[in-house]
N, C-alpha and C. Protein backbone atom coordinates (compact mmCIF):
# COMPACT_ATOMS: atom_id res chain seq x y z
N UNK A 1 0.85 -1.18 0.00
CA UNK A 1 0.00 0.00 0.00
C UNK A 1 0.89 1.24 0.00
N UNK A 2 0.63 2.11 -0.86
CA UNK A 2 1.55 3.16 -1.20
C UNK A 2 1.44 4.14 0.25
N UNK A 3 2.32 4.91 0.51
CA UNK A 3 2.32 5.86 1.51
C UNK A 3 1.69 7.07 0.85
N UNK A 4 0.96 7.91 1.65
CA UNK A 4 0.67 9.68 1.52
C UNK A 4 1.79 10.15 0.95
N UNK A 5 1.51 11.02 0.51
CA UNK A 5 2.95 12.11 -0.09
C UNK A 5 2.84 13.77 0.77
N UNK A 6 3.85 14.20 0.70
CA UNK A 6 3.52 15.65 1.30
C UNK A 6 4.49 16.08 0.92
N UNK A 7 4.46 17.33 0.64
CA UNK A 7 5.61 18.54 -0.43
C UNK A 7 6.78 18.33 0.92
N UNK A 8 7.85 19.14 0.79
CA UNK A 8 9.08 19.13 1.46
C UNK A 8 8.89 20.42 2.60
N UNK A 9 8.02 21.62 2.09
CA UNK A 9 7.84 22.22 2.92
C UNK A 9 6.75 21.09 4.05
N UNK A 10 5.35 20.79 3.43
CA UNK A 10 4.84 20.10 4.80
C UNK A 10 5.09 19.16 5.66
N UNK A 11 6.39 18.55 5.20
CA UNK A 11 7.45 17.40 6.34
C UNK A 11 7.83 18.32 6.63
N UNK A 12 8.63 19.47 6.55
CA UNK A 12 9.30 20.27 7.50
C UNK A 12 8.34 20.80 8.64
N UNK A 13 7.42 21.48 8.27
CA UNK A 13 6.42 21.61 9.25
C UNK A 13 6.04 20.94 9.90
N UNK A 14 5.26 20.03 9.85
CA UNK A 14 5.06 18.26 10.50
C UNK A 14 6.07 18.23 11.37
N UNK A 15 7.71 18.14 10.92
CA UNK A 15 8.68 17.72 12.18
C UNK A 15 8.85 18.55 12.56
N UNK A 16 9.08 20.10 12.39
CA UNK A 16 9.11 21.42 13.45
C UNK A 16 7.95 21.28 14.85
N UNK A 17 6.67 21.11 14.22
CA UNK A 17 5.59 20.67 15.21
C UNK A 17 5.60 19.65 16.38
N UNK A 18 6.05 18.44 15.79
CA UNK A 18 6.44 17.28 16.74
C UNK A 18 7.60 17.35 17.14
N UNK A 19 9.32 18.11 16.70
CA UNK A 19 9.89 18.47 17.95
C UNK A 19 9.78 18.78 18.88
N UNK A 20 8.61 20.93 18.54
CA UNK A 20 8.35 21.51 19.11
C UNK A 20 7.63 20.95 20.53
N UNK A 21 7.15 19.79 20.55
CA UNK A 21 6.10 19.48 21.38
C UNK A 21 6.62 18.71 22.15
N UNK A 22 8.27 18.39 22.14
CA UNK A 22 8.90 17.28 23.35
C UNK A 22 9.58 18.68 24.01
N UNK A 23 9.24 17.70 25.57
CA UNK A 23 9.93 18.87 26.94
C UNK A 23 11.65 19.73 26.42
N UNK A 24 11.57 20.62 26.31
CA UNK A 24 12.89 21.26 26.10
C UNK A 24 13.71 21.70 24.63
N UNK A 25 12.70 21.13 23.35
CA UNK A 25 12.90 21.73 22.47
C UNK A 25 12.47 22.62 21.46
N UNK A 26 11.36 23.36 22.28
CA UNK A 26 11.00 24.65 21.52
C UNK A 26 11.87 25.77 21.60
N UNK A 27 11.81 25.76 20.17
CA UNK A 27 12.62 26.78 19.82
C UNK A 27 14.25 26.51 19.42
N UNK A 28 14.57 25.12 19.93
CA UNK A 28 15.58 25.14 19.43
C UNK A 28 16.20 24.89 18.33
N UNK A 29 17.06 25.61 17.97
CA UNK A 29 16.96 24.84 16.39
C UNK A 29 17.84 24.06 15.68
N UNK A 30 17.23 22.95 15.08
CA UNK A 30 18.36 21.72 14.56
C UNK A 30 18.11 21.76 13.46
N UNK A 31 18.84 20.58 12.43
CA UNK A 31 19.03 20.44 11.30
C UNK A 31 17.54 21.06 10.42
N UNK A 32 16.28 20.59 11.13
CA UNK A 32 15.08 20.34 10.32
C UNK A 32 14.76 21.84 9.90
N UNK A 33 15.34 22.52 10.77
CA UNK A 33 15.05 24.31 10.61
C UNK A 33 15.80 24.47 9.56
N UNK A 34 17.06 24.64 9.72
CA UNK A 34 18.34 24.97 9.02
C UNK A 34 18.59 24.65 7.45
N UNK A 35 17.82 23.42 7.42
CA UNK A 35 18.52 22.85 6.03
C UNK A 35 16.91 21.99 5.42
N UNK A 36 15.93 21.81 6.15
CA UNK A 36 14.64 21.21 6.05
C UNK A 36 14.97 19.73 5.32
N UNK A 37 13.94 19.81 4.98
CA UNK A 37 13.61 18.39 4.14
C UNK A 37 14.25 18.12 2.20
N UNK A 38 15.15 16.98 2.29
CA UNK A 38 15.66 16.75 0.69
C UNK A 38 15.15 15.43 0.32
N UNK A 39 14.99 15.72 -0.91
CA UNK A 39 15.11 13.91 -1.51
C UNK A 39 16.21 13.21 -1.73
N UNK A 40 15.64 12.01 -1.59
CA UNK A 40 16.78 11.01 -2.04
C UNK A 40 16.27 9.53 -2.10
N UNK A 41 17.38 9.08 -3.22
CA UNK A 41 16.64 7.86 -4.15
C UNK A 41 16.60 6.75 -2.47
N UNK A 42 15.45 6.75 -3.34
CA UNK A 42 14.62 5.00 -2.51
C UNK A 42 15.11 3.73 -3.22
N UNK A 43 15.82 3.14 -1.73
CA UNK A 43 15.68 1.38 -2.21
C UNK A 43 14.94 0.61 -1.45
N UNK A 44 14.63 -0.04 -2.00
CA UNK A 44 13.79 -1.38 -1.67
C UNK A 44 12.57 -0.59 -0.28
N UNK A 45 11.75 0.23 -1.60
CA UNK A 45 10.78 0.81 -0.49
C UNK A 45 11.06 1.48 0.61
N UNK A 46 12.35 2.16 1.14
CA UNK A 46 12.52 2.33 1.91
C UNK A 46 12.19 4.10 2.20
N UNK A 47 12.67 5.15 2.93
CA UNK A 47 11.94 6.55 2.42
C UNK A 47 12.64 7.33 1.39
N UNK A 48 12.02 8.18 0.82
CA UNK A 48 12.78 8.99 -0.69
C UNK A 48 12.72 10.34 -0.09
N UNK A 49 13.01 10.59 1.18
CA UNK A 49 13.58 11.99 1.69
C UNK A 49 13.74 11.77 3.19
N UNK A 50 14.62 12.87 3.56
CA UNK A 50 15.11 12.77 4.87
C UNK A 50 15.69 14.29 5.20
N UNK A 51 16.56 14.39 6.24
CA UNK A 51 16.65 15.36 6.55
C UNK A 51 18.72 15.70 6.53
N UNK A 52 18.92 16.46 5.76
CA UNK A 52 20.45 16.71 5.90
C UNK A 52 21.22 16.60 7.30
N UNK A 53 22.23 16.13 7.23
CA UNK A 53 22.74 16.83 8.78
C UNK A 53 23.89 17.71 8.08
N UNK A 54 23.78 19.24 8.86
CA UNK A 54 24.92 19.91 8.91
C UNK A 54 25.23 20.31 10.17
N UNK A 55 24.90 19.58 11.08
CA UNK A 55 25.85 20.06 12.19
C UNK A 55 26.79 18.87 12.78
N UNK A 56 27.55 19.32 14.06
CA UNK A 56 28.34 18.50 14.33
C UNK A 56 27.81 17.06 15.16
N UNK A 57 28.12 15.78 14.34
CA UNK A 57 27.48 14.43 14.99
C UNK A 57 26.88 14.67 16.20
N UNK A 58 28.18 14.92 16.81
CA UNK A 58 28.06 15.24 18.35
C UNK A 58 26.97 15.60 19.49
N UNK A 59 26.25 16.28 18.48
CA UNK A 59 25.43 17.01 18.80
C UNK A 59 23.66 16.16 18.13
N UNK A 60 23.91 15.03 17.91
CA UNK A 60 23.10 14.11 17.11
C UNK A 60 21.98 14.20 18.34
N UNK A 61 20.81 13.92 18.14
CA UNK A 61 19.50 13.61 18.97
C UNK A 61 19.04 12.75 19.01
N UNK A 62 18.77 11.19 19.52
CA UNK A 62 17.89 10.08 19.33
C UNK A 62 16.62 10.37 18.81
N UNK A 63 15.88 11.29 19.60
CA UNK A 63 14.28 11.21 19.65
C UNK A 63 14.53 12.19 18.94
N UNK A 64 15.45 13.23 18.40
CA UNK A 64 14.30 14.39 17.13
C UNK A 64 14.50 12.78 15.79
N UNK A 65 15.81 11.84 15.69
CA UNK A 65 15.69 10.74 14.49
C UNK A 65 14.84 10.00 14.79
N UNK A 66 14.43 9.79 15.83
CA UNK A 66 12.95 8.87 15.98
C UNK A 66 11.88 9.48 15.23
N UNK A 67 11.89 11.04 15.60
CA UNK A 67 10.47 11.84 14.56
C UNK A 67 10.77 11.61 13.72
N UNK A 68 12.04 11.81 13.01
CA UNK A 68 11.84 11.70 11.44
C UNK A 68 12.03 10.24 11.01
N UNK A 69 12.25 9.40 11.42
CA UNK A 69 11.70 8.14 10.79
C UNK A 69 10.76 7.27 10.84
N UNK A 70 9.70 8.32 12.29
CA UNK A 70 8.09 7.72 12.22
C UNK A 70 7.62 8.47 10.90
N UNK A 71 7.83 10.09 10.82
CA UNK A 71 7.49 10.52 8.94
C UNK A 71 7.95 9.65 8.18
N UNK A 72 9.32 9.19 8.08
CA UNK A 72 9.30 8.68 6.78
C UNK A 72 8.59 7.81 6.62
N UNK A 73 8.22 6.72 7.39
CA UNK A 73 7.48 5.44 7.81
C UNK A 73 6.11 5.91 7.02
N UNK A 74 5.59 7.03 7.17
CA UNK A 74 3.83 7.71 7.16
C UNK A 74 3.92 8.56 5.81
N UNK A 75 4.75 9.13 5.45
CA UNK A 75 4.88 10.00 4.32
C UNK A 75 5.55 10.23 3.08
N UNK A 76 5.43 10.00 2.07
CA UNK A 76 6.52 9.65 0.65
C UNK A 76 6.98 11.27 0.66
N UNK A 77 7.72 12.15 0.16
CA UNK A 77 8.13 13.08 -0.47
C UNK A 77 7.79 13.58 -1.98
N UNK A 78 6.39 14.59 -1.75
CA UNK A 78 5.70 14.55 -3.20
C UNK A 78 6.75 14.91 -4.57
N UNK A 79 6.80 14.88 -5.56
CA UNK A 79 7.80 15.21 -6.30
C UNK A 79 7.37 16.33 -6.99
């Protein structure tokens, strides 16, 4: 069963929203602000966009990559 699609601006919004809404990160701003939502080729069904990283690993988040791979899971990247 095919997934929903949503433009690149409305995944960005979508994950700005569901950051916004865990204890301690409103307002802060990570990759999803900075650089938003890109495509990229799908294999074997897997998602055809994600989110750049330009900052330092270090600074990586479990739960904001948990949001974005319950989206990708729910949402294709409209073309």
């Amino acid at each position: 069963m095919p997934k929903a699609t949503r433009t690149a601006k409305q995944l960005q919004q979508m994950l700005i929203q569901r950051i916004e809404a865990q204890p301690g990160l409103r307002g802060r701003q990570t990759d999803v602000y900075r650089d938003g939502v890109i495509s990229v080729p799908s294999e074997d069904g897997g998602p055809n966009w994600t989110v750049r990283v330009i900052t330092d690993r270090g600074n990586h988040r479990g739960d904001i990559a948990q949001i974005i791979r319950r989206l990708q899971g729910q949402y294709d990247l409209k073309d």
